[in-house]
Protein backbone atom coordinates (compact mmCIF):
# COMPACT_ATOMS: atom_id res chain seq x y z
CA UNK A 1 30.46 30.26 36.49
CA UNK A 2 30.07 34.07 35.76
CA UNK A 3 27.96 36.20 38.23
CA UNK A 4 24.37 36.60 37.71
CA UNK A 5 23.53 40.06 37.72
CA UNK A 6 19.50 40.96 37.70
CA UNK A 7 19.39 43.92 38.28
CA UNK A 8 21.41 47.38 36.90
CA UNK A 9 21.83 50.61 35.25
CA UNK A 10 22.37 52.36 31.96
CA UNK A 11 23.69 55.58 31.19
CA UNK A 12 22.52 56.36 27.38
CA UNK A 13 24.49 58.93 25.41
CA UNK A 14 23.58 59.46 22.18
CA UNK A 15 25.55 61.18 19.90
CA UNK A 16 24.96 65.13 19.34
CA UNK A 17 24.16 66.15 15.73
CA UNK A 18 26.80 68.04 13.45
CA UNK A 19 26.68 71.80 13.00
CA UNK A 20 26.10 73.45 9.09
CA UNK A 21 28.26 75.35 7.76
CA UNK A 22 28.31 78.61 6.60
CA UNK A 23 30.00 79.19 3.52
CA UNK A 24 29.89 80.87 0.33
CA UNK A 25 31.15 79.80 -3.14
CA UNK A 26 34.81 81.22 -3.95
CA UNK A 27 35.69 80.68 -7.77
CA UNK A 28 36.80 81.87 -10.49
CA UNK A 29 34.74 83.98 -12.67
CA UNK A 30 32.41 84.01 -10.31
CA UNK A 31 32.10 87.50 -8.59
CA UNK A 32 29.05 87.15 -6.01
CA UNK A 33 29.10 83.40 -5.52
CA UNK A 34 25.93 82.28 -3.08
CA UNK A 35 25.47 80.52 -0.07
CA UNK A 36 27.04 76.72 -0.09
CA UNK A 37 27.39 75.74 3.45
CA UNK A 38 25.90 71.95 3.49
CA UNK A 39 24.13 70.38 6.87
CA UNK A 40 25.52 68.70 9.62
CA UNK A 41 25.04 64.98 9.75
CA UNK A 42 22.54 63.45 12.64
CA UNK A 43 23.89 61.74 15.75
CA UNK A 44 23.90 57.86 16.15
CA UNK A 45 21.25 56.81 18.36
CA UNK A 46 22.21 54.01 21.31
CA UNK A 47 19.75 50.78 20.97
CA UNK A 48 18.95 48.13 23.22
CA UNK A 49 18.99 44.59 21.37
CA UNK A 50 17.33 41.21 23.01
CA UNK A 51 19.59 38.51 22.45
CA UNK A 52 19.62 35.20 23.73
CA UNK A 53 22.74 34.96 24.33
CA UNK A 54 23.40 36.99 26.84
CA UNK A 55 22.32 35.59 30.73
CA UNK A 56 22.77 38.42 32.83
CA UNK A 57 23.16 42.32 33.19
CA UNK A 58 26.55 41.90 34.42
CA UNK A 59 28.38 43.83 31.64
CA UNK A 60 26.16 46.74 33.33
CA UNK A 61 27.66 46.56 36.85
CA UNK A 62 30.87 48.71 36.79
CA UNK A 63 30.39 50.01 33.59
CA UNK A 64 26.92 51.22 32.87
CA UNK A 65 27.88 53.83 30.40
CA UNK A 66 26.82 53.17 26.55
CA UNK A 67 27.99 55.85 23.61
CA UNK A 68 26.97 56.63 20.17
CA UNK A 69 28.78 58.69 18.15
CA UNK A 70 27.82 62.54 17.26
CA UNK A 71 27.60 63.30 13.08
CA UNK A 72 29.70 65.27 11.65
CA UNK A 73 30.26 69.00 10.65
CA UNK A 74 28.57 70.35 7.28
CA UNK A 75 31.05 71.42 5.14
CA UNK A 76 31.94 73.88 2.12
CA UNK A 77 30.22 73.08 -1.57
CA UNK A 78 27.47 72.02 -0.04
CA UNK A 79 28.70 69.05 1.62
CA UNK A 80 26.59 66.85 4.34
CA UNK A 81 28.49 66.31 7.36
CA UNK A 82 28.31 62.31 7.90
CA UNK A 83 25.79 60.46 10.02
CA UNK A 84 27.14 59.33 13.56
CA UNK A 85 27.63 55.86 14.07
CA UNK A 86 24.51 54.09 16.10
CA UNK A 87 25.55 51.75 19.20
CA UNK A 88 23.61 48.52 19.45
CA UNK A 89 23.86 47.56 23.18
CA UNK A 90 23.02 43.53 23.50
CA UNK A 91 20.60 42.24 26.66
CA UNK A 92 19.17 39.44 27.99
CA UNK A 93 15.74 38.92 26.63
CA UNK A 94 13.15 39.42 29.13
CA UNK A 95 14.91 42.80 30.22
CA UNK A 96 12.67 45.36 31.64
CA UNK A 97 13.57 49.25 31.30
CA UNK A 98 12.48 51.67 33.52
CA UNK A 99 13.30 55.52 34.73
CA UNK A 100 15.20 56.20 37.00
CA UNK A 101 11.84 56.09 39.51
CA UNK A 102 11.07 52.87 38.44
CA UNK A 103 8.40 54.01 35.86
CA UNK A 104 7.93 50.68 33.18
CA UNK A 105 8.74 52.05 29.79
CA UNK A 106 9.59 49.08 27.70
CA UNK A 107 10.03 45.13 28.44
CA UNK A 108 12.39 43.07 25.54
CA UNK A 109 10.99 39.75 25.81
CA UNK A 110 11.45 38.20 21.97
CA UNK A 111 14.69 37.79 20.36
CA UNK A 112 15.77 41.13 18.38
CA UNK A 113 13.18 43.21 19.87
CA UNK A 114 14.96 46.35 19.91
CA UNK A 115 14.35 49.86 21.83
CA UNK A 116 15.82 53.56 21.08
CA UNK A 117 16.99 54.46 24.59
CA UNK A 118 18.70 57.72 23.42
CA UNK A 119 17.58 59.42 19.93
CA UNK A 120 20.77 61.47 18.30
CA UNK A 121 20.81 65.21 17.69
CA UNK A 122 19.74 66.13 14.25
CA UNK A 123 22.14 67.93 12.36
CA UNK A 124 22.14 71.56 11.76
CA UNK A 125 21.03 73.36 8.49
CA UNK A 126 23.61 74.90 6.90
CA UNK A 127 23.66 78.73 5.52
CA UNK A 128 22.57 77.18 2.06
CA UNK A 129 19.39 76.64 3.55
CA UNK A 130 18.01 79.99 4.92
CA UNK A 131 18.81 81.56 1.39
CA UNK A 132 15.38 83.27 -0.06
CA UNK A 133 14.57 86.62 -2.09
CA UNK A 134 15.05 88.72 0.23
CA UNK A 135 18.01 86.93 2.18
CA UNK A 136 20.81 86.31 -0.30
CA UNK A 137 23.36 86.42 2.01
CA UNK A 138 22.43 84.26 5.41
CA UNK A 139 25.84 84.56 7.13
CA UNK A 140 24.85 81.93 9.88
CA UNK A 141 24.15 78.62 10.18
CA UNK A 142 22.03 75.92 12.54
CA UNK A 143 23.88 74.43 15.17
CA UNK A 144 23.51 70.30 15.61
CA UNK A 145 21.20 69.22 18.10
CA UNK A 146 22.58 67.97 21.55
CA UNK A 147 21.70 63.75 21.56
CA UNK A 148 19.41 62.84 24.36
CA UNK A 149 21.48 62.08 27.65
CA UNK A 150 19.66 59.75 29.95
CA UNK A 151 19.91 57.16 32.76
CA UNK A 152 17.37 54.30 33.16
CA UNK A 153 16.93 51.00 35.34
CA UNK A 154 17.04 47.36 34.06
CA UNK A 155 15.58 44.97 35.75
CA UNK A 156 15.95 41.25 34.41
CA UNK A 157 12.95 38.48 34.41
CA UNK A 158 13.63 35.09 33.09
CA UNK A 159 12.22 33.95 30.06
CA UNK A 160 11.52 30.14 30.65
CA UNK A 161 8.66 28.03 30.08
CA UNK A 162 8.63 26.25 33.44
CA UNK A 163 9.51 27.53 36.98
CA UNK A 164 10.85 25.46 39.64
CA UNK A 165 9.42 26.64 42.86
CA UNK A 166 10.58 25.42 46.63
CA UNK A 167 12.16 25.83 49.75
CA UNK A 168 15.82 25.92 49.89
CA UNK A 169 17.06 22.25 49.61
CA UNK A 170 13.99 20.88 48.18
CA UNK A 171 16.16 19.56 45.15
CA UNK A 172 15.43 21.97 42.63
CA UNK A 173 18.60 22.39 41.56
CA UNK A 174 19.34 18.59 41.37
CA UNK A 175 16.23 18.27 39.62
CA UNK A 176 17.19 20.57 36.54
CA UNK A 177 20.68 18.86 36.38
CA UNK A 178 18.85 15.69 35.74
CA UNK A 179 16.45 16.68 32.74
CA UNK A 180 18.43 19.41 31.49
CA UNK A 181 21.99 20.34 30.22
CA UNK A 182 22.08 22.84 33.17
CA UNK A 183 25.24 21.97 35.93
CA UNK A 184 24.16 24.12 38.63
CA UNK A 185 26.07 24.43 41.90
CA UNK A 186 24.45 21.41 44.32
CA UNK A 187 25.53 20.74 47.95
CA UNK A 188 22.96 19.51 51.18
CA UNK A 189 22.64 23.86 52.54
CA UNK A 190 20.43 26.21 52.08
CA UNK A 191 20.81 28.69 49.90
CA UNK A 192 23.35 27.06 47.37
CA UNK A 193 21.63 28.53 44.63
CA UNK A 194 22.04 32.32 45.09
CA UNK A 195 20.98 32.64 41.11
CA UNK A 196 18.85 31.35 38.77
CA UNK A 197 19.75 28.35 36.60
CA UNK A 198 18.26 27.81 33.25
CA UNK A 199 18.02 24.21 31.68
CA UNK A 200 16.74 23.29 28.31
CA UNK A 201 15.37 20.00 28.42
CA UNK A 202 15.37 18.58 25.23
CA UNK A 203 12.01 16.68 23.82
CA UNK A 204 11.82 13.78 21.26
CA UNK A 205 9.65 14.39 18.34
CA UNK A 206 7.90 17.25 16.98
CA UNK A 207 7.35 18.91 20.19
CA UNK A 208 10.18 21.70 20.68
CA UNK A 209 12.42 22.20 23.65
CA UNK A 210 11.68 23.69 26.79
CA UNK A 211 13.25 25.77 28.97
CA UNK A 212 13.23 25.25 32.55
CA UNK A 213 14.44 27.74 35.80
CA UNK A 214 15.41 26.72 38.79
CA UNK A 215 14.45 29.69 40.55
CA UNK A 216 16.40 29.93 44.73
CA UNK A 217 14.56 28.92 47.22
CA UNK A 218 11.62 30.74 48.34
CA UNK A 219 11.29 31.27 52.49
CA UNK A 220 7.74 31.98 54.32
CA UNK A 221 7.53 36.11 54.09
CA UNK A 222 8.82 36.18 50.84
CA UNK A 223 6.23 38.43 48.86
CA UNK A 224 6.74 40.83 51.72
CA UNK A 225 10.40 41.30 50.67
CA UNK A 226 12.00 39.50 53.02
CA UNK A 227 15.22 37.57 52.97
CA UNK A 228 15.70 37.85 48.51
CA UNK A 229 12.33 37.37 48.26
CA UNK A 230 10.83 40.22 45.50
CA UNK A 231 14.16 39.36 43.66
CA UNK A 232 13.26 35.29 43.37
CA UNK A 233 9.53 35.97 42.80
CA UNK A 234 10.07 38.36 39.63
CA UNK A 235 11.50 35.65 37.71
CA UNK A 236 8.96 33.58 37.65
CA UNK A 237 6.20 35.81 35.99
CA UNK A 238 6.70 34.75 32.70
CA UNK A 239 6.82 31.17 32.65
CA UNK A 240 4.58 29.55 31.52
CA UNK A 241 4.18 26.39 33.64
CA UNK A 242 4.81 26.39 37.22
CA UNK A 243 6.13 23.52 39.78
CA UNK A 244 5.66 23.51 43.11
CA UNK A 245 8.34 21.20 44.55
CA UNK A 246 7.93 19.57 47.77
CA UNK A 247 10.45 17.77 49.79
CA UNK A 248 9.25 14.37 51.24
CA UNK A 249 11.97 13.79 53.47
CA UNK A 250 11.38 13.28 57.13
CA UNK A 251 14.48 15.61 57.32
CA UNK A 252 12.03 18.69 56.48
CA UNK A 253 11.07 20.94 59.30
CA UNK A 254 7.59 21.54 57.11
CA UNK A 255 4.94 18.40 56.67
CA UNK A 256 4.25 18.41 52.68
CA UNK A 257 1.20 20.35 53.20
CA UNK A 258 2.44 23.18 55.06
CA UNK A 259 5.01 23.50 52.12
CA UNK A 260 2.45 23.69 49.27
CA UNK A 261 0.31 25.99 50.92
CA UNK A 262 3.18 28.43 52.28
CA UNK A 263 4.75 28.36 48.58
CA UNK A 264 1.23 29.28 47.01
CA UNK A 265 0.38 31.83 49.67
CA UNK A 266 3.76 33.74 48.49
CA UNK A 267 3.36 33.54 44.59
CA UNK A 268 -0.52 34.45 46.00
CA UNK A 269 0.04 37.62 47.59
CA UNK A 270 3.30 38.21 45.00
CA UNK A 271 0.84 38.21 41.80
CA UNK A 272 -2.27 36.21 42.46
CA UNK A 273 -2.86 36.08 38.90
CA UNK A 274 0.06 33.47 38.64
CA UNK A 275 -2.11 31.03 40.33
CA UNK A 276 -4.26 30.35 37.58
CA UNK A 277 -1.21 29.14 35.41
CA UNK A 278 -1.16 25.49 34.65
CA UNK A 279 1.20 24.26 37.54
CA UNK A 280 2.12 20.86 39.12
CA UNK A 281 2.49 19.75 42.52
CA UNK A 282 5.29 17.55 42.87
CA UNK A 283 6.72 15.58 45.38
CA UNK A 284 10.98 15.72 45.70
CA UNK A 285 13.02 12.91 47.08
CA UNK A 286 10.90 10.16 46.85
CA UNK A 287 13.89 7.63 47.55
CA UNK A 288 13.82 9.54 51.09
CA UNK A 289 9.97 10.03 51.59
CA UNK A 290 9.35 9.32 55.19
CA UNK A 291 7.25 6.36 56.36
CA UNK A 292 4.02 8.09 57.51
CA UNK A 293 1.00 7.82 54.62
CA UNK A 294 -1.49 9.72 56.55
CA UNK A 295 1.32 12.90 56.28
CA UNK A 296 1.52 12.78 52.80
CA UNK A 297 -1.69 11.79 51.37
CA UNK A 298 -2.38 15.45 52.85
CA UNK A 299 -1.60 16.69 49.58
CA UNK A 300 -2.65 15.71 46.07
CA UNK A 301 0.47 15.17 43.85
CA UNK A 302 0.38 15.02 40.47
CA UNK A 303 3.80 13.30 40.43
CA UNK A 304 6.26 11.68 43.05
CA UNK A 305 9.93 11.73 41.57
CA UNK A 306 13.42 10.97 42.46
CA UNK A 307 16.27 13.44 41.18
CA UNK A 308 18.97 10.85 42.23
CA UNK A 309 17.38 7.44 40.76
CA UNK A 310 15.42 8.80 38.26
CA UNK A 311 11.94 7.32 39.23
CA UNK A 312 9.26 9.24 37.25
CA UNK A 313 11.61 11.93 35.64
CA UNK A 314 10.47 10.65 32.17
CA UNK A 315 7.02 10.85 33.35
CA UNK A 316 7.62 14.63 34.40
CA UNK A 317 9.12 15.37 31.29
CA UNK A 318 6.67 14.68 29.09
CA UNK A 319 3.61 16.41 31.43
CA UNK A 320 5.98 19.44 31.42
CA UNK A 321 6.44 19.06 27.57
CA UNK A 322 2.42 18.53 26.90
CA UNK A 323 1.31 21.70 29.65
CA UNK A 324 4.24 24.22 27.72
CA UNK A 325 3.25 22.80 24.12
CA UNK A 326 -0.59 23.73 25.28
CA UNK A 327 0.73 27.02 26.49
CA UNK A 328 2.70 28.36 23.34
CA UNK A 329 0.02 27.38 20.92
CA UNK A 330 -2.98 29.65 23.04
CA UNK A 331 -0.21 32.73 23.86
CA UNK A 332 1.12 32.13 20.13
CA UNK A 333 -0.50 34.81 18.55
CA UNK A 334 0.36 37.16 21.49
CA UNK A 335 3.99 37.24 20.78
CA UNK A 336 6.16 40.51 19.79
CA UNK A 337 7.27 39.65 16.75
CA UNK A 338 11.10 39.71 16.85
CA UNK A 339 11.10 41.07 13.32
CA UNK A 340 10.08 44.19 14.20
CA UNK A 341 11.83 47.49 13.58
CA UNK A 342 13.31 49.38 16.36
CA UNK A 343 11.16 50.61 18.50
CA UNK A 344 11.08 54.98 19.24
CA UNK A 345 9.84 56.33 22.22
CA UNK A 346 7.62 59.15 21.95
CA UNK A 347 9.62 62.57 22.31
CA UNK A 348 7.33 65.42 23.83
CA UNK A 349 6.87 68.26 21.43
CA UNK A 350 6.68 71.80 22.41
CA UNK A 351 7.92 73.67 25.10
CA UNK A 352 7.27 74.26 28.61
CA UNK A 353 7.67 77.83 31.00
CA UNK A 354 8.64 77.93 34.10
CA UNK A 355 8.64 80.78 36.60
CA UNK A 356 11.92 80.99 37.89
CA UNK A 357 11.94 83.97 40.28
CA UNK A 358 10.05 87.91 39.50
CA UNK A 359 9.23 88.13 35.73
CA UNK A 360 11.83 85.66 34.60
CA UNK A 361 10.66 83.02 32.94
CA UNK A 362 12.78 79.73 31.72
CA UNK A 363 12.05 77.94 28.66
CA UNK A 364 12.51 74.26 28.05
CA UNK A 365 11.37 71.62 25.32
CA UNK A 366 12.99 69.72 22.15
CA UNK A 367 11.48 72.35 20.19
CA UNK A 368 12.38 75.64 21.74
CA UNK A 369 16.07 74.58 22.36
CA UNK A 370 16.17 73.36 18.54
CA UNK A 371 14.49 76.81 17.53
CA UNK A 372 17.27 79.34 18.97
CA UNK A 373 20.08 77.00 17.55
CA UNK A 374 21.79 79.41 15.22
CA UNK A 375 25.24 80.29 14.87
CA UNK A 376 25.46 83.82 15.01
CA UNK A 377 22.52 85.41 17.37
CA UNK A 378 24.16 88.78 16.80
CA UNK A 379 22.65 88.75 12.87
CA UNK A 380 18.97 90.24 13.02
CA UNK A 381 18.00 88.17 10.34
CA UNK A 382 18.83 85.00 12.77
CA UNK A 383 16.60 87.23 15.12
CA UNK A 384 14.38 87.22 12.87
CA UNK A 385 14.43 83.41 12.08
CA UNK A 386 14.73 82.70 15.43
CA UNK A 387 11.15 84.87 16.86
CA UNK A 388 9.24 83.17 13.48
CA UNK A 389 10.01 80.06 15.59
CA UNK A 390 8.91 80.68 18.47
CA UNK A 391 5.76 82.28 17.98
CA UNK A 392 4.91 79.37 16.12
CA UNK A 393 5.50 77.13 18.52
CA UNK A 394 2.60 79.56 20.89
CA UNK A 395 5.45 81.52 23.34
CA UNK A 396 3.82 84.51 23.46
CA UNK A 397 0.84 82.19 24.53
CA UNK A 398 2.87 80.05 26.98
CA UNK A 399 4.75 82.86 28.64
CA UNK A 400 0.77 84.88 29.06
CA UNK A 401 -0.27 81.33 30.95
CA UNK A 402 2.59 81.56 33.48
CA UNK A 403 2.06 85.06 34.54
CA UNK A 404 4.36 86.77 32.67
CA UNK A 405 4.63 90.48 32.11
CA UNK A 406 6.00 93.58 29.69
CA UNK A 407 9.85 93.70 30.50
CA UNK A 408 9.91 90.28 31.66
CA UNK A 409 13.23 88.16 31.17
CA UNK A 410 13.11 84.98 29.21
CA UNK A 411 15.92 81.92 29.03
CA UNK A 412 16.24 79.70 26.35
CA UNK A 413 18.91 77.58 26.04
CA UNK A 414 21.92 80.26 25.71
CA UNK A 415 19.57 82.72 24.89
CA UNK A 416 17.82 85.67 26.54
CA UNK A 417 15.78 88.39 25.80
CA UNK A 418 13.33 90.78 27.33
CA UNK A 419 10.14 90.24 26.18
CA UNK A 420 7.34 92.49 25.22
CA UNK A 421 3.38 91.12 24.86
């Protein structure tokens, strides 16, 4: 059985867009040929995919680095450099991403759903573009944009309809084995199941499948993080159904009352909100149930079963089957649909000033990086381009907000320049 990995991180590189090109026509007959430097081609962006067949995030674990390729060069004749190829990076659905401070930006929780975690560069303009009236010549060009470089989180929560919830050695592992094609890891210890096992228990009739977890056991102080307890609770937020399983064995160290209300106090102080999810309390190895009535007529079950002989499995199955039927139909028109076209974060526009020291001033932003990337910042008419952009993007105004003054030095990018209200 391959290692369950919930948790992880990504390093998104996406490719850097291709420069233009400066050139100017050479051919015969023709004495003063013009500009003809084509653009660069854009970078390939890296995209997260939800697929359904992938468990874990343990393709993440030793190597969390994912690479698109960068476009290519413009070219003479007017020639467009090509577009870099995008990656597609495949994870489990129900993946969460988050920043590297565990900011929420995006959860993938129907199959496809798809996410842009790094945007390529766009590719330069070539010469050919900045030709006008009075500029027949441009002898520069727009260097390619640098592809967005960034790390983020991924946290895994299941995606099943029903949640097994217990002690250690309650039999929920046995359980799933018996209504599902799941073969977890079973043996009489705490603690045998380190990992979440899914199960699809399959349904007669027009009802669909389900899919069952058999999430590891939970111990008393587990919404306060201890023992693996955040790491267990997390997957079951998005079932559906939950069932509280109870062990009726006289072997238990906690009457069947104690059990259900330590179990709901967790998932309580967890996410209290999980509580009012349709749930079942069930009773676990009824072919061992001790002898004593008054003990367990304590608690209200909706069902006693037996993992080993099977008593009221089928019984089980079908409550399960009618609760996650209910379920889908009322969330139904809720769901992401998995259709959907990838999904773009928002990039900030603009640019920002910082005060870096006495009257020098850095400048960062999308924008004001893309504005000063020309090829030759020795040509005053790339000056000229150049200061067009930034006033329009409100420097001047910027740099007056931060404090700065006549003489005062200001970094973008490469560039620098003393600047003058």
């Amino acid at each position: 059985m391959s290692e369950f990995i919930d948790e992880a991180q990504l390093h998104a590189k996406a490719g850097n867009g291709g420069a233009g090109a400066v050139s100017f026509r050479r051919e015969a007959h023709v004495s003063k040929g013009g500009p003809d430097g084509g653009d660069g081609g854009d970078g390939g962006d890296v995209l997260l995919k939800a697929s359904s067949r992938i468990s874990s995030l343990l393709a993440f674990r030793d190597q969390p680095f994912r690479r698109a390729d960068s476009g290519a060069h413009g070219s003479s004749k007017n020639k467009f450099g090509r577009r870099g190829q995008s990656t597609v990076v495949n994870v489990p659905v129900g993946t969460v991403i988050k920043t590297v401070e565990n900011e929420i930006l995006q959860e993938l929780v129907t199959e496809n759903q798809t996410w842009v975690a790094a945007r390529g560069g766009r590719g330069g303009f070539g010469n050919a573009r900045f030709l006008t009236n009075q500029r027949r010549a441009p002898g520069f060009a727009e260097q390619g944009e640098a592809g967005e470089d960034i790390w983020y989180n991924l946290e895994l929560k299941l995606m099943a309809d029903v949640a097994l919830v217990g002690f250690p050695n309650v039999g929920k592992s046995t359980l799933i084995s018996a209504i599902s094609n799941a073969k977890p890891k079973i043996a009489n210890y705490p603690f045998t199941t380190l990992r979440p096992n899914l199960g699809v228990v399959k349904t007669e009739g027009e009802i669909s499948d389900f899919v069952v977890a058999d999430i590891p056991g939970l111990v008393q102080g587990a919404a306060d993080g201890k023992g693996l307890g955040h790491k267990f609770l997390r997957h079951i937020e998005r079932a559906l159904v939950l069932v509280f399983l109870v062990d009726l064995s006289p072997f238990c160290d906690k009457s069947p009352l104690e059990q259900v209300k330590i179990l709901k106090a967790e998932v309580r102080k967890y996410r209290k909100e999980l509580l009012a999810r349709p749930s079942l309390i069930v009773g676990s190895k009824f072919d061992q149930k001790q002898d004593d009535n008054a003990i367990l007529s304590t608690v209200k079950f909706d069902l006693q079963i037996s993992s080993i002989t099977r008593y009221n499995l089928d019984k089980l199955v079908f409550k399960l089957t009618d609760l996650v039927a209910k379920q889908k139909f009322e969330f139904a028109d809720r769901q992401v649909n998995s259709d959907e076209e990838a999904v773009y974060k928002p990039i900030p526009k603009g640019l920002k000033v910082t005060k870096t020291d006495d009257n020098t001033f850095l400048v960062t932003g999308r924008d004001a990086i893309q504005a000063i990337g020309l090829s030759d910042l020795n040509d005053p008419e790339a000056i000229s381009i150049i200061d067009k952009r930034l006033n329009k993007l409100n420097l001047n105004k910027e740099l007056l907000k931060a404090g700065a003054e006549s003489g005062a030095t200001v970094i973008v990018g490469d560039f620098s320049f003393t600047w003058e209200p």
